[in-house]
Protein backbone atom coordinates (compact mmCIF):
# COMPACT_ATOMS: atom_id res chain seq x y z
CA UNK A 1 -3.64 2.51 23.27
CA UNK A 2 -2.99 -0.65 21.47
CA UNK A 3 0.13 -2.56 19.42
CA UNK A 4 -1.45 -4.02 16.46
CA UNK A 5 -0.79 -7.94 15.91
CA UNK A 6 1.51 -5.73 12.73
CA UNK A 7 2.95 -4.06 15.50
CA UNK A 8 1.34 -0.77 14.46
CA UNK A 9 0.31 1.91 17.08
CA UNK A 10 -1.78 5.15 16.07
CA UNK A 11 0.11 8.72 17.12
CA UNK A 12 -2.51 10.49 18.87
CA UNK A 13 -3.94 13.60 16.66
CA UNK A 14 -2.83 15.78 19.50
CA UNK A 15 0.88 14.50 19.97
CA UNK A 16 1.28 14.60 16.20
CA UNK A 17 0.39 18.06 16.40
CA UNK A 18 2.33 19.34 18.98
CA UNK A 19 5.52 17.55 17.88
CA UNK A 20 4.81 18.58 14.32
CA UNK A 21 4.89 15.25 12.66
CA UNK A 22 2.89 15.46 9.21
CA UNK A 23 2.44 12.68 7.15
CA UNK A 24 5.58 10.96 5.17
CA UNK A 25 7.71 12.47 8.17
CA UNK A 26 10.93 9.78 8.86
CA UNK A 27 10.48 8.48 13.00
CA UNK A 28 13.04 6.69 14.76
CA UNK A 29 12.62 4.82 17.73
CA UNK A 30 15.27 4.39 20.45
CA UNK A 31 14.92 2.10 23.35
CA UNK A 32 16.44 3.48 26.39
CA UNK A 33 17.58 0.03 28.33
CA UNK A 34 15.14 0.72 31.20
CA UNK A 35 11.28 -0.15 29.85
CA UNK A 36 11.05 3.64 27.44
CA UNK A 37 10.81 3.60 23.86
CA UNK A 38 11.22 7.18 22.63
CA UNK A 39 9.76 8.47 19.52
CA UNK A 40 12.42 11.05 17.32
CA UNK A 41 11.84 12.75 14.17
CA UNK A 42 14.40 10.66 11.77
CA UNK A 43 17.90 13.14 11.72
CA UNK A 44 18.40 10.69 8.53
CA UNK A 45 18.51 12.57 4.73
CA UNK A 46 15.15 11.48 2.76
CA UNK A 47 16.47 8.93 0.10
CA UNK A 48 18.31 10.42 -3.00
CA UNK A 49 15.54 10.37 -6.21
CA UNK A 50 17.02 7.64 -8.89
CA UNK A 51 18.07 8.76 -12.23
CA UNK A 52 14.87 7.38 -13.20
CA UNK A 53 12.41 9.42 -10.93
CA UNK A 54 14.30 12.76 -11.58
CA UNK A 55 14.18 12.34 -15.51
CA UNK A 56 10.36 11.58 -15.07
CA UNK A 57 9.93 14.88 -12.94
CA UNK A 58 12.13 16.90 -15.13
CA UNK A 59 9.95 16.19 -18.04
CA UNK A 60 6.46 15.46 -16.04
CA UNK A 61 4.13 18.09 -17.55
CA UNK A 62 6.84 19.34 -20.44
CA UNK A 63 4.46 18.20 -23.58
CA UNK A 64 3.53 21.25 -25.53
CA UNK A 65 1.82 18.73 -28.18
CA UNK A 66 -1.64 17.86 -27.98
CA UNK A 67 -2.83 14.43 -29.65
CA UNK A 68 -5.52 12.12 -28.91
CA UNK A 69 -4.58 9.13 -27.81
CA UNK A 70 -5.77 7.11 -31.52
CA UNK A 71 -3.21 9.57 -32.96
CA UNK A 72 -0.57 8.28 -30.01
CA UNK A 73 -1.53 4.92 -30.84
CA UNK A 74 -0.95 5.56 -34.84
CA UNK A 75 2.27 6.86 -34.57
CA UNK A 76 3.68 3.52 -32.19
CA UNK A 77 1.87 1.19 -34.95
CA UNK A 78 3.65 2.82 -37.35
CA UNK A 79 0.74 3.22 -39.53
């Protein structure tokens, strides 16, 4: 196995597995002093949503309206 010139490395298929590391899963790495890097699933909390993102996923999906997007565009024209 390889370090990238990015310093990217590839988690075998099998390791991945076995440790149950999915995609988007937070890894830490720890360097031990002695030559070992270790590789630990991240004990950190996943990053609060913003006001923002939680408004957009409250309403995501909420419209009940259905308009064509010429009738959309009428209404922010104001015509």
């Amino acid at each position: 196995m390889r370090i990238t010139s990015r310093g990217q490395v590839t988690i075998p298929a099998r390791i991945r597995e076995q440790a149950g590391l999915l995609p988007n899963t937070e890894v830490e790495f720890v360097y031990d002093g002695r030559g070992e890097v270790r590789l630990f699933r991240s004990r950190r909390r996943a990053r609060k949503k913003s006001r923002g993102e939680a408004l957009v996923e409250h309403m995501r999906g909420k419209g009940d309206i259905r308009m064509t997007t010429e009738e959309i565009m009428a209404l922010t024209r104001g015509v």
